[in-house]
C-alpha atoms as a PDB file:
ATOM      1  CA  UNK A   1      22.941  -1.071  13.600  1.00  0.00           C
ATOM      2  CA  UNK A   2      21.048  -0.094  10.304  1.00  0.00           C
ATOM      3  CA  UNK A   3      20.086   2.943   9.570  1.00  0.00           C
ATOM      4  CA  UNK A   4      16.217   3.739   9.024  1.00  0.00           C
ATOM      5  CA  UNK A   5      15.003   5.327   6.347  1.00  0.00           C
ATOM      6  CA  UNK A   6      11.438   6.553   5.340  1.00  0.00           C
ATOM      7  CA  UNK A   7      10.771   6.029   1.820  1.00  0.00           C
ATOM      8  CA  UNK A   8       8.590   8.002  -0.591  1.00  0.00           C
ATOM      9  CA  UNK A   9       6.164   6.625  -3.222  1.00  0.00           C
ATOM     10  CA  UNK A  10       8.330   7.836  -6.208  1.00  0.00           C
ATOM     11  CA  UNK A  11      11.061   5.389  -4.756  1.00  0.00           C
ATOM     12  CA  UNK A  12       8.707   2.338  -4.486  1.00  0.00           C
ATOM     13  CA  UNK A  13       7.910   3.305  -7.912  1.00  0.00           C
ATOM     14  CA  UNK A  14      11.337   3.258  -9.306  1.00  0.00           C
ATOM     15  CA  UNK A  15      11.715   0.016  -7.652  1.00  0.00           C
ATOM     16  CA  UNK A  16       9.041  -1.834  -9.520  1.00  0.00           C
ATOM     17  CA  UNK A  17       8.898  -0.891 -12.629  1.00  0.00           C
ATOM     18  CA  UNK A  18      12.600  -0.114 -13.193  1.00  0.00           C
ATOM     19  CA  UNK A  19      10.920   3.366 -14.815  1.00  0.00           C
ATOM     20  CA  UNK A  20      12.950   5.095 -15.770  1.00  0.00           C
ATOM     21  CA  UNK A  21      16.161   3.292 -15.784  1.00  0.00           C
ATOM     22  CA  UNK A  22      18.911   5.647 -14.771  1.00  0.00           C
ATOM     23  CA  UNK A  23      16.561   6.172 -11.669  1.00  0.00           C
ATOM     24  CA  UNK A  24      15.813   2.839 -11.218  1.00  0.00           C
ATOM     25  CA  UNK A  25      19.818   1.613 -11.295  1.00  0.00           C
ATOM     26  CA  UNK A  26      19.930   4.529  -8.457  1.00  0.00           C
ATOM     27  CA  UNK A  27      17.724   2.606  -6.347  1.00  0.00           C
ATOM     28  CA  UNK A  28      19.575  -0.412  -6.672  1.00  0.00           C
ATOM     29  CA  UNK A  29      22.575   0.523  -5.403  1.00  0.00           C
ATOM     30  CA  UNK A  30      20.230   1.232  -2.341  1.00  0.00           C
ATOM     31  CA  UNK A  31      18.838  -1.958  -2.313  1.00  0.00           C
ATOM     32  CA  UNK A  32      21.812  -4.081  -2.194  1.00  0.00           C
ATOM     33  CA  UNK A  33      22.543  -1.568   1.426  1.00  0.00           C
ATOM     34  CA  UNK A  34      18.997  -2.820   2.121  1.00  0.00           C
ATOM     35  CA  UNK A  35      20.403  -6.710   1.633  1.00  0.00           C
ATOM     36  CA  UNK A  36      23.381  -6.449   2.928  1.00  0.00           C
ATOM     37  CA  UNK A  37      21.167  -5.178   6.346  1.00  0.00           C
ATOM     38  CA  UNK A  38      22.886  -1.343   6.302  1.00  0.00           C
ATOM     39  CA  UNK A  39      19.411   0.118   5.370  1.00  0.00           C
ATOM     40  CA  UNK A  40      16.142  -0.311   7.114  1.00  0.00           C
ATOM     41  CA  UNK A  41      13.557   0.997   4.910  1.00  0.00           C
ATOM     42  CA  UNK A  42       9.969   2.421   6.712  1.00  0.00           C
ATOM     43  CA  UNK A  43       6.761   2.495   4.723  1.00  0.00           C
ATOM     44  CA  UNK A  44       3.457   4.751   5.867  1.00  0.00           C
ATOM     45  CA  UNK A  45      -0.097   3.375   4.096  1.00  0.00           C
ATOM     46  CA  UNK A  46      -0.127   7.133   2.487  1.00  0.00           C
ATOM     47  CA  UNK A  47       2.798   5.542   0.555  1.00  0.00           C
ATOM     48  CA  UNK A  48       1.161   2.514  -0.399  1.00  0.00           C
ATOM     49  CA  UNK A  49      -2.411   4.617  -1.468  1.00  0.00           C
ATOM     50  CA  UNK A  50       0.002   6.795  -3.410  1.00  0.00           C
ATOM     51  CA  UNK A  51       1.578   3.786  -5.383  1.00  0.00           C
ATOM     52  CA  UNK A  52      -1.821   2.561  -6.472  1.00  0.00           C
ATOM     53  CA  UNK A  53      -2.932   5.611  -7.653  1.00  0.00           C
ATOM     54  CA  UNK A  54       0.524   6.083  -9.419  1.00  0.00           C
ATOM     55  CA  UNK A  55       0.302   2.916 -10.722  1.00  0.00           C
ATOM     56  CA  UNK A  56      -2.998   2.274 -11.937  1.00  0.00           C
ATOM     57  CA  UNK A  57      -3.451   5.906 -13.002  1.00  0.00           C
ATOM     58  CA  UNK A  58      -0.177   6.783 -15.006  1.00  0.00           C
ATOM     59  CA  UNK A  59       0.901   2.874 -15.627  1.00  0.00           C
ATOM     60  CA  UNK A  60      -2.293   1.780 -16.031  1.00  0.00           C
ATOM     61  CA  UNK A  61      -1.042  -1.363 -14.396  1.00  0.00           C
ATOM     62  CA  UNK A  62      -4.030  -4.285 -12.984  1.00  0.00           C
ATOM     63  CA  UNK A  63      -5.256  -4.114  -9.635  1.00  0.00           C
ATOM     64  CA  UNK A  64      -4.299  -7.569  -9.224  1.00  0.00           C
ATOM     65  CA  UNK A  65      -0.664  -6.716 -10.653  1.00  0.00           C
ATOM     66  CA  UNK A  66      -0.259  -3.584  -7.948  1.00  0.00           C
ATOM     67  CA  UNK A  67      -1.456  -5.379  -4.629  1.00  0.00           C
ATOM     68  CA  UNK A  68       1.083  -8.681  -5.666  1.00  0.00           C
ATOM     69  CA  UNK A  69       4.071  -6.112  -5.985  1.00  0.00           C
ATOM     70  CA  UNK A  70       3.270  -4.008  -3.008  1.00  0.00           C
ATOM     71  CA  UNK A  71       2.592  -7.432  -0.793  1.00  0.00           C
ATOM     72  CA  UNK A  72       5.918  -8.678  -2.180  1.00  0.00           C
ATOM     73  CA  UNK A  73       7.866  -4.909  -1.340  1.00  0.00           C
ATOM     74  CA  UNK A  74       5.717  -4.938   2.307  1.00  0.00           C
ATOM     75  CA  UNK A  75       7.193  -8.642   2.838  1.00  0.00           C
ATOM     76  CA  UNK A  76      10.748  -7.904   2.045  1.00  0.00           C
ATOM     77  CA  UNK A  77      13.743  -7.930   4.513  1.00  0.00           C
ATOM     78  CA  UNK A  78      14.834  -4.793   5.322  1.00  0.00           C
ATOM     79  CA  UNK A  79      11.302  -3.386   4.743  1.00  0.00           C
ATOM     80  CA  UNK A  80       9.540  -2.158   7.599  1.00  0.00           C
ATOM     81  CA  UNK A  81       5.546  -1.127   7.289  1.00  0.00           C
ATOM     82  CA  UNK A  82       3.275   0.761  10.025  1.00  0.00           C
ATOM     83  CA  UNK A  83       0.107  -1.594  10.175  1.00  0.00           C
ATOM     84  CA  UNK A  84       1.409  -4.068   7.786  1.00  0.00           C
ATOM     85  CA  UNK A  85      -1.315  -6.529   8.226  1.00  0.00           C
ATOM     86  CA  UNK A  86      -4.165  -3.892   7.871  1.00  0.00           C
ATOM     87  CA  UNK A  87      -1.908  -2.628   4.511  1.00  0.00           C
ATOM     88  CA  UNK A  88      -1.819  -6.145   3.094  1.00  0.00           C
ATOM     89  CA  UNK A  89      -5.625  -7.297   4.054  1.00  0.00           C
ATOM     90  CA  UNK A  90      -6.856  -3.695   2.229  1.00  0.00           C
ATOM     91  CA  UNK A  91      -4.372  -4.504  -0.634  1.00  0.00           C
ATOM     92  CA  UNK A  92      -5.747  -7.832  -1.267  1.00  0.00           C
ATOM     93  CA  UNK A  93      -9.314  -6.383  -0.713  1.00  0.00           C
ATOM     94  CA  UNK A  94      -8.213  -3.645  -4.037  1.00  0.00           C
ATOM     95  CA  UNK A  95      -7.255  -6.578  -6.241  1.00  0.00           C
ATOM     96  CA  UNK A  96     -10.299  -8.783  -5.363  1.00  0.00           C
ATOM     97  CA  UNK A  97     -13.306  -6.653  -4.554  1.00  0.00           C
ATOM     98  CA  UNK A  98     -12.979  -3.862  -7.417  1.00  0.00           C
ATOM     99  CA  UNK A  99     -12.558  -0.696  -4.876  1.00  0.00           C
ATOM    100  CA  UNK A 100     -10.311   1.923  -3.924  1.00  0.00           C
ATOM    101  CA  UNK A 101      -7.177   1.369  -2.153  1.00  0.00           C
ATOM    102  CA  UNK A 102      -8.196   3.891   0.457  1.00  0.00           C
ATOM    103  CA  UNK A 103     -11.777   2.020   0.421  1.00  0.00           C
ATOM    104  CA  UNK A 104      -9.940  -0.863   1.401  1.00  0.00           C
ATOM    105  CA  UNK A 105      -7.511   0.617   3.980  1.00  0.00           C
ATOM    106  CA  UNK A 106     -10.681   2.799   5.976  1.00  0.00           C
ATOM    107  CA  UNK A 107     -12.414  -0.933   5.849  1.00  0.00           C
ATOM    108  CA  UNK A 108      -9.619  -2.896   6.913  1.00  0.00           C
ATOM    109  CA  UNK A 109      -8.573  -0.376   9.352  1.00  0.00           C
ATOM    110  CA  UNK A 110     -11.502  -0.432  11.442  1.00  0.00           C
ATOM    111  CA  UNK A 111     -11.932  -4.376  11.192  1.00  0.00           C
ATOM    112  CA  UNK A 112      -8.648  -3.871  13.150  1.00  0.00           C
ATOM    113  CA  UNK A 113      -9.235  -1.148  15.545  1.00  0.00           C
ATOM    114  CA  UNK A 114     -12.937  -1.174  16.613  1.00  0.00           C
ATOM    115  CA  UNK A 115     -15.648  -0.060  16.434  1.00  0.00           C
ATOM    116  CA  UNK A 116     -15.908  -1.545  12.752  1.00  0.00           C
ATOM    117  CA  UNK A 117     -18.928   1.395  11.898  1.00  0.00           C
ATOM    118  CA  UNK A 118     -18.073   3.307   8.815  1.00  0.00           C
ATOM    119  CA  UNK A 119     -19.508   6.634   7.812  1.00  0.00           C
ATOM    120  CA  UNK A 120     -19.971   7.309   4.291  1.00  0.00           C
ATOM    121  CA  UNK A 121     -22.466   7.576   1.288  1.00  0.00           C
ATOM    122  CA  UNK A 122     -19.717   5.481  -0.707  1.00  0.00           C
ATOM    123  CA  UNK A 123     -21.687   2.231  -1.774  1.00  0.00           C
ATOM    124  CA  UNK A 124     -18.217   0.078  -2.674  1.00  0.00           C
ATOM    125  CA  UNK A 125     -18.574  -0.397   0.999  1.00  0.00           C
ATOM    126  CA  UNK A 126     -20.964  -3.239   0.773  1.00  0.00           C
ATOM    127  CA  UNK A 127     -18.118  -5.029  -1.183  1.00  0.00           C
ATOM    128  CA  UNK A 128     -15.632  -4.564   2.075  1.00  0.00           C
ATOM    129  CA  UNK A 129     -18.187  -6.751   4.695  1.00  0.00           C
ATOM    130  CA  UNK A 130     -18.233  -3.676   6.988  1.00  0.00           C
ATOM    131  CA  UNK A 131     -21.017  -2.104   8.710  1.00  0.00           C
ATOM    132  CA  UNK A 132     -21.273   1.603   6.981  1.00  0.00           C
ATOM    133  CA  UNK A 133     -24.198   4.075   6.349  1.00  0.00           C
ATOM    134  CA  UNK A 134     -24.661   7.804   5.717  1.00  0.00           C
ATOM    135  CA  UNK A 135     -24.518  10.595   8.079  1.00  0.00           C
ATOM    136  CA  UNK A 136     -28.205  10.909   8.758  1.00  0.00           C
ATOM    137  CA  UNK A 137     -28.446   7.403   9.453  1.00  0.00           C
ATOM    138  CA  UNK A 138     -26.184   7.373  12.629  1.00  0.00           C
END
């Protein structure tokens, strides 16, 4: 049986942008445990919000660019995420609608778990199709 392991952003990081390299060849003898099904890796949605700050913010990588690599990592073998398909609809919904990752994850979220009502003064909201408004207002 593989072993599960929960992996941290800095990890995912290392992974793909092969930054910096002795790290990075660290992580690959990992990775081929991962392959050869020794290693189960888990993944939490903090994670993924972490890599898109880390990567936009210090790599100043593209939207677009960050939600491809984390779908890819979420759809790997041997790569296990909590609410995947929430993760991956709020990823896409970064790259396409121009709003925060944790924008996206709150909207996509409570698509998924009802009631869909979102409370917030945050106008990138309207950009998510979600039902929102400000305190006062509920």
């Amino acid at each position: 049986m593989a072993r599960k392991l929960w992996i941290d952003t800095n990890v995912i990081i290392r992974i793909i942008t092969g930054d910096p390299t002795e790290l990075a060849e660290e992580v690959g003898e990992m990775i081929q445990k991962v392959e050869d099904g020794e290693l189960i890796l888990r993944l939490t949605p903090l994670v993924v919000a972490e890599c898109c700050w880390v990567l936009a913010s210090f790599y100043e990588a593209d939207p677009k660019d960050i939600s491809d690599a984390l779908i890819k990592f979420t759809n790997s073998i041997g790569v296990e995420t909590e609410e995947k398909s929430v993760v991956q609809q709020a990823l896409q919904d970064y790259a396409e609608k121009n709003v925060d990752f944790i924008d996206a994850y709150i909207a996509a979220h409570a698509k998924a778990n009802p009631p869909e009502d979102v409370v917030t003064w945050d106008k990138h909201f309207k950009r998510l199709d979600i039902r929102h408004d400000r305190p006062r207002n509920w």
